[in-house]
C-alpha atoms as a PDB file:
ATOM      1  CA  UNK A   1     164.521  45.716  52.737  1.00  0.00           C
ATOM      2  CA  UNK A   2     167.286  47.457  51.160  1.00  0.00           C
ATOM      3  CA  UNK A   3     170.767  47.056  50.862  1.00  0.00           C
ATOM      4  CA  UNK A   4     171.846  49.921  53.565  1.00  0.00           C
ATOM      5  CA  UNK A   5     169.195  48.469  56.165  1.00  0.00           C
ATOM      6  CA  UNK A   6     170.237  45.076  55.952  1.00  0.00           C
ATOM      7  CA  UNK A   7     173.679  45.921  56.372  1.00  0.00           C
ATOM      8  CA  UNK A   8     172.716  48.237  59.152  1.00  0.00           C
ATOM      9  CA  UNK A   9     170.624  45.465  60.729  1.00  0.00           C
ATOM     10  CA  UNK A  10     173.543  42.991  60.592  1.00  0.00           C
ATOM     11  CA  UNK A  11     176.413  45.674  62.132  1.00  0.00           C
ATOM     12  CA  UNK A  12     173.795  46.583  64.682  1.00  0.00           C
ATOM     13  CA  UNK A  13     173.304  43.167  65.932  1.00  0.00           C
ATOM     14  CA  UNK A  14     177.159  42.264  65.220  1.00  0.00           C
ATOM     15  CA  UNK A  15     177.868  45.776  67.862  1.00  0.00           C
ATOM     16  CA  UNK A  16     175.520  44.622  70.499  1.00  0.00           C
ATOM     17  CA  UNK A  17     176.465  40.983  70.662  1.00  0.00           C
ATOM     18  CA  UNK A  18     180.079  42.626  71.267  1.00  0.00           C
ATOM     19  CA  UNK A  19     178.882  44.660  73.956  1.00  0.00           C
ATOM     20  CA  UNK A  20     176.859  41.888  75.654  1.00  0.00           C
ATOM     21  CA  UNK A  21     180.076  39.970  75.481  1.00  0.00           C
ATOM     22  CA  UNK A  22     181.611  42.821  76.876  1.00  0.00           C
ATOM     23  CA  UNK A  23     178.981  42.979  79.500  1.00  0.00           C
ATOM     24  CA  UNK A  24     179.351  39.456  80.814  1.00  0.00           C
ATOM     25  CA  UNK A  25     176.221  37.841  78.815  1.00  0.00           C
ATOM     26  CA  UNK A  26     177.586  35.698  77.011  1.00  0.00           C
ATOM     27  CA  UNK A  27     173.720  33.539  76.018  1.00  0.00           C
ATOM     28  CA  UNK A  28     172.618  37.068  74.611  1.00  0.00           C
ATOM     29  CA  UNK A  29     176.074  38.008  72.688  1.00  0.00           C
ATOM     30  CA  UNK A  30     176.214  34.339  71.394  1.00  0.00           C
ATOM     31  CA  UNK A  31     172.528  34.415  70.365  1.00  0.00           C
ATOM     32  CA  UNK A  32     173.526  37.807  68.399  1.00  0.00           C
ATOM     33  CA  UNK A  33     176.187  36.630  66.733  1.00  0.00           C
ATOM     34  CA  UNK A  34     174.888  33.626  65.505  1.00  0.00           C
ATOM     35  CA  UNK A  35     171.607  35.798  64.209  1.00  0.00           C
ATOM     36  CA  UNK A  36     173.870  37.945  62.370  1.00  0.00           C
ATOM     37  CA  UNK A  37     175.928  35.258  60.549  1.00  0.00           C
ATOM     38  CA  UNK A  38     173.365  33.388  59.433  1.00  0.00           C
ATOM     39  CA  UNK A  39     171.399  36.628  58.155  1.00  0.00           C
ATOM     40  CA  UNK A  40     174.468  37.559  56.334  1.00  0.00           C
ATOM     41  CA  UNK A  41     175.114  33.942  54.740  1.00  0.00           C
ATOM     42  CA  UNK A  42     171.257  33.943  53.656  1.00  0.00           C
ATOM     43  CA  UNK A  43     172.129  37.239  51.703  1.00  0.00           C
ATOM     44  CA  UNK A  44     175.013  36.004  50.280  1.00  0.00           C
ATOM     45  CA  UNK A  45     173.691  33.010  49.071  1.00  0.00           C
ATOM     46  CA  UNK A  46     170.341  34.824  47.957  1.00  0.00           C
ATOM     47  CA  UNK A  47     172.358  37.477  45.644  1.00  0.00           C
ATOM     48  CA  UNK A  48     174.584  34.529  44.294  1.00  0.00           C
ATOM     49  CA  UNK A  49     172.054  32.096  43.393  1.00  0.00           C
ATOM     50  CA  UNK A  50     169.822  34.741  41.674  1.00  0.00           C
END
């Protein structure tokens, strides 16, 4: 996976949980917020350990 997918993976799933909260479901948007957090911490912590 490169660099420009993950990112676009992470905003993608950052933009929906937004709209879910938006939306009124708030299991959904809280499900894709935490996804995206943690998938962004793993990356971090993958590039700075390496």
């Amino acid at each position: 996976m490169t660099t420009f997918t993950r990112d676009l993976l992470i905003s993608l799933m950052f933009i929906v949980g937004i709209v879910g909260f938006i939306s009124g479901e708030f299991i959904i948007s809280t499900v894709l917020f935490a996804s995206a957090a943690i998938f962004s911490n793993v990356y971090l912590n993958r590039q700075f350990y390496s």
